[in-house]
Protein backbone atom coordinates (compact mmCIF):
# COMPACT_ATOMS: atom_id res chain seq x y z
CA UNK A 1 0.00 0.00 0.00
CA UNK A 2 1.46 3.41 -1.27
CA UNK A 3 1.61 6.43 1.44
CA UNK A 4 -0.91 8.06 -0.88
CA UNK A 5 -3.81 4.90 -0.28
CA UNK A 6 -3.18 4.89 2.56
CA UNK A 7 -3.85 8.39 3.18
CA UNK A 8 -7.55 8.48 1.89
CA UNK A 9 -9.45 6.83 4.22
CA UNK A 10 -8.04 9.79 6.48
CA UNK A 11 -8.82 12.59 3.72
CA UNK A 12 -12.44 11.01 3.84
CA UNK A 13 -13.09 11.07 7.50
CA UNK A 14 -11.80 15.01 7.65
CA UNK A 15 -13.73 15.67 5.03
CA UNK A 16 -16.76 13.89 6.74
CA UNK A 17 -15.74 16.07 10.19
CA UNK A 18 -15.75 19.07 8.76
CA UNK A 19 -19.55 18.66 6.91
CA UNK A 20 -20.58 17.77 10.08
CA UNK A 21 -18.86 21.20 12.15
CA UNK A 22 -20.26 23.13 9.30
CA UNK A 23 -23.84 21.83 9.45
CA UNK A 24 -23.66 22.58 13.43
CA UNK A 25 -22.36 26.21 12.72
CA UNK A 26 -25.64 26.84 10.12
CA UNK A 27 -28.04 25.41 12.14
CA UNK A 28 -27.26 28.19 14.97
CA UNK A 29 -27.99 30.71 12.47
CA UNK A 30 -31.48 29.63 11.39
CA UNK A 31 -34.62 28.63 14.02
CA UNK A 32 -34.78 25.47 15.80
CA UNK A 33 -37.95 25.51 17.25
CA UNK A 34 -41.66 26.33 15.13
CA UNK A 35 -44.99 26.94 17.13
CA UNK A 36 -47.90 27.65 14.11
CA UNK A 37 -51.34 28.67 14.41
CA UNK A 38 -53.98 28.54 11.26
CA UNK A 39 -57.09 29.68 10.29
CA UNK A 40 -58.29 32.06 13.17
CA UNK A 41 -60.88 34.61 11.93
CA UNK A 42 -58.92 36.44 9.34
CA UNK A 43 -55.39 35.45 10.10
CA UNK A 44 -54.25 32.68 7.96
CA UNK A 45 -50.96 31.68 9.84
CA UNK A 46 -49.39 33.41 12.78
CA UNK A 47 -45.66 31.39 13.21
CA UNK A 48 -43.54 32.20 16.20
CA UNK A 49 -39.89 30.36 15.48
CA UNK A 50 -37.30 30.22 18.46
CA UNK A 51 -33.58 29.97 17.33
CA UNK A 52 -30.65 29.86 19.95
CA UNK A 53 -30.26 33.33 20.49
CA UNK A 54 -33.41 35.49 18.72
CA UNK A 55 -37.14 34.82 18.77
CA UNK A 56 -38.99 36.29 15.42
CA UNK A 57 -42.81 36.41 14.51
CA UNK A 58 -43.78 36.09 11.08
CA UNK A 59 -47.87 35.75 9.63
CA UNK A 60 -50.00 35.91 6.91
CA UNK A 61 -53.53 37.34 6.39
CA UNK A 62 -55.63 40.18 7.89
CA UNK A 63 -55.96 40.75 11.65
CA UNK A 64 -52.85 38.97 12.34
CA UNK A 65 -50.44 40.32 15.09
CA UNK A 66 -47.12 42.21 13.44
CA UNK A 67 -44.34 40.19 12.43
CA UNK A 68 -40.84 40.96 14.08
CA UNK A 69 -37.73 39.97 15.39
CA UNK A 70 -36.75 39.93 19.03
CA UNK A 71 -35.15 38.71 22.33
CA UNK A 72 -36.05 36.17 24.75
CA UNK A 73 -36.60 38.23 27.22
CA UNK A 74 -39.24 40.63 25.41
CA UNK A 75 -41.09 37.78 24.18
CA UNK A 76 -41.38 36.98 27.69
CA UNK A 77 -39.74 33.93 27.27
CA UNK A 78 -36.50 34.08 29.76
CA UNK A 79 -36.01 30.69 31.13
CA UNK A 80 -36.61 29.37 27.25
CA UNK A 81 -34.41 31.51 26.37
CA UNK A 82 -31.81 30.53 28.45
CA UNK A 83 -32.16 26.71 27.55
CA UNK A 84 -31.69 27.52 23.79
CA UNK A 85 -28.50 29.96 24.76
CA UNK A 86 -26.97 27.42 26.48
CA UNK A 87 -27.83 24.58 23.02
CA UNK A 88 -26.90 26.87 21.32
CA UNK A 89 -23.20 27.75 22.76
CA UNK A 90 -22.97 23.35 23.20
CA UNK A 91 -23.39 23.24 19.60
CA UNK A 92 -21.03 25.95 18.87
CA UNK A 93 -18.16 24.38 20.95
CA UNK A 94 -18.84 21.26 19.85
CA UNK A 95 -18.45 22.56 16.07
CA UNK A 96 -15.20 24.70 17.59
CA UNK A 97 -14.09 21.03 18.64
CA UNK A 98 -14.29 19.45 15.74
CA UNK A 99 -12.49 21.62 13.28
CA UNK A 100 -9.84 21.48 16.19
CA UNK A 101 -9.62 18.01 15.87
CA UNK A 102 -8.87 18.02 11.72
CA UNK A 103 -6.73 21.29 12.27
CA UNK A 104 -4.48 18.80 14.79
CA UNK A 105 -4.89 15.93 12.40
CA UNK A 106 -3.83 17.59 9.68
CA UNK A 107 -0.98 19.23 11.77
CA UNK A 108 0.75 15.54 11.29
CA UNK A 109 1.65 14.85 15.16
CA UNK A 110 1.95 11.47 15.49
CA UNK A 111 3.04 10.81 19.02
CA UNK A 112 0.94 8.75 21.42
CA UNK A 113 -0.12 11.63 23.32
CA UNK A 114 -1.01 13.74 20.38
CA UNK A 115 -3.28 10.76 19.76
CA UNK A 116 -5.14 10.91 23.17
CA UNK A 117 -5.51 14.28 23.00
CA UNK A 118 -7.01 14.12 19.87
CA UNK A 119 -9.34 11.13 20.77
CA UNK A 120 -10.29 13.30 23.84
CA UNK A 121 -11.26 16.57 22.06
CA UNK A 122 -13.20 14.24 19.48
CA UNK A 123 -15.09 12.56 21.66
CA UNK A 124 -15.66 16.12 24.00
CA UNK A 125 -17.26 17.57 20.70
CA UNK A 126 -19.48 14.32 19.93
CA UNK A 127 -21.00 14.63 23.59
CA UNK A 128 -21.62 18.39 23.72
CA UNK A 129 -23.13 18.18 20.29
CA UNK A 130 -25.44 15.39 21.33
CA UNK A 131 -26.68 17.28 24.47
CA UNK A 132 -28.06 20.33 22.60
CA UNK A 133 -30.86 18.47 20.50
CA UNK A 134 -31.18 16.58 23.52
CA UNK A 135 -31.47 18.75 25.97
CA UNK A 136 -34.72 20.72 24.11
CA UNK A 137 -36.52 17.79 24.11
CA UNK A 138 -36.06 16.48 27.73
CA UNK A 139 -35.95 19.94 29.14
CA UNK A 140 -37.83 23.03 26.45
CA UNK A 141 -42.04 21.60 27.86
CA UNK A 142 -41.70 22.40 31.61
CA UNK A 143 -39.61 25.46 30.50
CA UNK A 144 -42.25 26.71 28.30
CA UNK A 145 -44.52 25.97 30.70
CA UNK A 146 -42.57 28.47 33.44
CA UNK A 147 -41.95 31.29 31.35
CA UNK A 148 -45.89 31.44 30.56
CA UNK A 149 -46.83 31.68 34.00
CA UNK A 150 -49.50 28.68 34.36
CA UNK A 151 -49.40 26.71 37.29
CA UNK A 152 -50.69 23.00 37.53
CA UNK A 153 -52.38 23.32 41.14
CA UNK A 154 -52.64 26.06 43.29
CA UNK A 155 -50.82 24.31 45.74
CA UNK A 156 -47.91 25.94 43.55
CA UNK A 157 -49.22 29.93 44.18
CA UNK A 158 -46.74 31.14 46.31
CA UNK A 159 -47.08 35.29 47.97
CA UNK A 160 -44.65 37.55 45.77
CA UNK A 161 -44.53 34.59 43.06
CA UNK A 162 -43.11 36.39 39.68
CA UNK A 163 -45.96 35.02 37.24
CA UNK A 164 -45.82 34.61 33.71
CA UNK A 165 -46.89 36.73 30.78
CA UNK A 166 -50.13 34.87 30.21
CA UNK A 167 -50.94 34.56 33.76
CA UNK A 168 -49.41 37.82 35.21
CA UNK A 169 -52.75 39.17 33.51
CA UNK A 170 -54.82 36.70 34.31
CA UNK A 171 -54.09 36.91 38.22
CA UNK A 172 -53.85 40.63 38.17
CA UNK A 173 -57.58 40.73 37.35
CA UNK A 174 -59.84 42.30 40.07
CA UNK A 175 -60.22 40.56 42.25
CA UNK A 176 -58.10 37.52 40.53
CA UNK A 177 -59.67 34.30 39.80
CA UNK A 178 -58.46 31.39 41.64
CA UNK A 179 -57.00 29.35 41.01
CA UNK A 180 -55.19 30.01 37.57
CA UNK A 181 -55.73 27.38 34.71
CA UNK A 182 -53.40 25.01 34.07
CA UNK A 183 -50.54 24.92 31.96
CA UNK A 184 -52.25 25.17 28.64
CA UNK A 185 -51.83 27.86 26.71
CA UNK A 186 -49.18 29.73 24.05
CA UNK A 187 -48.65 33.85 23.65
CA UNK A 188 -47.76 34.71 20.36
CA UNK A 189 -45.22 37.51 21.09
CA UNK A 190 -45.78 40.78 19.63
CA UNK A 191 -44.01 43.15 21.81
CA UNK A 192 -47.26 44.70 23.33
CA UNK A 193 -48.81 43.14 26.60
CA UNK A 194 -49.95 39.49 26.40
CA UNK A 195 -49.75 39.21 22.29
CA UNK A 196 -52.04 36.77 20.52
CA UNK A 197 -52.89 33.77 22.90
CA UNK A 198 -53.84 29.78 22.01
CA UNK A 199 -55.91 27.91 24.28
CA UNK A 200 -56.06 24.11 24.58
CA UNK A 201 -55.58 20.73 25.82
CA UNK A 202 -52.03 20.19 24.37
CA UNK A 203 -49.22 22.40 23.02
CA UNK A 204 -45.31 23.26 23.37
CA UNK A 205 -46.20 23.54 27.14
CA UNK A 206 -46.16 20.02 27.37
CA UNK A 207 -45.05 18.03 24.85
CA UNK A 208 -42.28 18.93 22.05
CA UNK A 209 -44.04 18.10 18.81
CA UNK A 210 -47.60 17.52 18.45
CA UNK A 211 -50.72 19.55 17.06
CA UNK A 212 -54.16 20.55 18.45
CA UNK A 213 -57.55 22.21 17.19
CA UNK A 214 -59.74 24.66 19.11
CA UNK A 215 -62.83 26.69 17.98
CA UNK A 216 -61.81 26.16 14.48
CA UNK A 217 -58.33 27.02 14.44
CA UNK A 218 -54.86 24.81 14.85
CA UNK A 219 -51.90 24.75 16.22
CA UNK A 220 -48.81 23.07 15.23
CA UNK A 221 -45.47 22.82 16.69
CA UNK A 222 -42.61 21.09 16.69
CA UNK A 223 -38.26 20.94 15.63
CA UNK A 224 -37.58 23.22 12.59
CA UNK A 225 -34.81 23.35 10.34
CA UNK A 226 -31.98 24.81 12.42
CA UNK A 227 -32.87 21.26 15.14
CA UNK A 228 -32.72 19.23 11.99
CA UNK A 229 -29.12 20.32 10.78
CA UNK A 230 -27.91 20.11 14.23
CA UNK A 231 -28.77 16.54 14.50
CA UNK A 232 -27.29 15.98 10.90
CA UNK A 233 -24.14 17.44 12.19
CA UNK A 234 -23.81 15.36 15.21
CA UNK A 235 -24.72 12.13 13.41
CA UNK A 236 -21.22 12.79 11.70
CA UNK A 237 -19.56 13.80 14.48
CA UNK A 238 -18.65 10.25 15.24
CA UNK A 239 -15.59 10.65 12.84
CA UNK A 240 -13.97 12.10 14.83
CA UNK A 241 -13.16 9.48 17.61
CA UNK A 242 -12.18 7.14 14.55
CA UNK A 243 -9.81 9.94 12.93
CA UNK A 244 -8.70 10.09 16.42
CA UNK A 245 -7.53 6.41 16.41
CA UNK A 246 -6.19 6.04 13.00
CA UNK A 247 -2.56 6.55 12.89
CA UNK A 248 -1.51 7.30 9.11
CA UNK A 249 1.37 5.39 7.36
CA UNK A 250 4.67 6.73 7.65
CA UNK A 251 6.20 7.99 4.32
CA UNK A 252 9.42 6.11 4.95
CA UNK A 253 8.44 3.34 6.33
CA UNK A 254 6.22 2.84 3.84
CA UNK A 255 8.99 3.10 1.00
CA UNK A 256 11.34 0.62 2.62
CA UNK A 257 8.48 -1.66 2.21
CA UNK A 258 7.93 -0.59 -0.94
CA UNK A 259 11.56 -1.56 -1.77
CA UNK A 260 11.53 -4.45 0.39
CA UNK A 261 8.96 -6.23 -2.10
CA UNK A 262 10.60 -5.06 -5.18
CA UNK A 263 14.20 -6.29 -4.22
CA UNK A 264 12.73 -10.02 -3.24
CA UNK A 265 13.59 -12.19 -5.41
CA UNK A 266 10.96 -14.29 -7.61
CA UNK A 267 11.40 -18.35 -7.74
């Protein structure tokens, strides 16, 4: 085997490494998460997308809230926000990782040590990548179901208690109801107040993909595009540990066997 065959296996699995940091760096840049709402009165869609670091409106039809762009926090959205900051810096390390790893590879160290270091920043970058998909779908429900302020029993009303957006208005009603509804419903952020709200059985508050239909209208949500790429990315993370562990021919030794075989003599 010439140094050169020998060599492309390697030249594959960088190549394969460094699709898979470049699909984790897009997929920070476009939204992960997609809660939709159709047909209400005159509003054909009303989409809210969440993406690691922004949260933007967009809809279609007449008597639709406005579309925009904003934080977390003015969507009234803090503790989601804060899950999808922290996916979205584990996805970003992890793709940091991985170009680290075919930087180092390519670098040409082949001492033992170079190898476990390698084989330890590979597998680093597999685990942090797998935690931010993850980590959404384990964790994003009951955080959803914070930030909007509904309580399952009112065993859980607590004096001073820093409510929701939803039920902040709800319980600030004179006198308040009691006790607040359960965790059931979704504010379409539009910068003003409470927004545009969806009631019903199920939503993002407690599952992460599903749909549901009230009084005529839908609601949809679930993973978008930006979730999608991450998990592409990590599934090809995984060459990494086994770029890690392959130790390329040497150029030399590889020619003395190459000589070797050429100077034996045929019967």
């Amino acid at each position: 085997m010439t140094p050169n065959q020998g060599a492309r296996p390697e030249k594959a699995l960088i190549l394969i490494l460094v699709m898979g940091a470049a699909l984790l760096l897009t997929s920070v840049l476009v939204g992960w998460y997609q809660v939709h709402e159709v047909n209400r009165f005159g509003c054909t869609e009303v989409s809210e997308t969440l993406s690691p670091f922004w949260v933007s409106v967009s809809t279609s039809g007449s008597g639709c809230p406005p579309s925009e762009t904003g934080s977390f926090q003015s969507a009234g959205l803090p503790g989601t926000g804060a899950l999808y900051a922290v996916a979205g810096l584990l996805t970003l390390i992890a793709a940091v990782l991985a170009l680290s790893v075919t930087g180092l590879k390519l670098a040409k160290h082949r001492t033992r040590r170079a190898s476990t270091i390698l084989l330890a920043i590979s597998v680093g970058a597999l685990a942090l990548g797998v935690m931010a998909p993850v980590l959404l779908v384990t964790e994003q429900a009951s955080t959803v179901c914070h930030d909007e302020g509904f309580f399952q029993t009112p065993l859980e009303l607590r004096p001073g208690t820093s409510f929701g957006r939803v039920a902040s208005s709800y319980l600030n009603q004179s006198p308040p109801p009691m006790p607040p509804p359960a965790c059931n419903g979704w504010s379409f952020w539009t910068g003003n107040s409470d927004g545009w709200i969806w009631s019903g059985s199920s939503g993002p508050w407690n599952s992460f993909a599903g749909s549901n239909a009230s009084g005529g209208s839908g609601l949809v949500w679930g993973p978008g595009l930006g979730w999608v790429l991450d998990l592409a990315g990590v599934a090809l993370l995984p060459a990494g540990p086994v770029l890690a562990r392959r130790t390329p021919p040497n150029p030399s030794t590889a020619l003395h066997q190459t000589a070797a075989v050429a100077l034996t003599p045929r019967p």
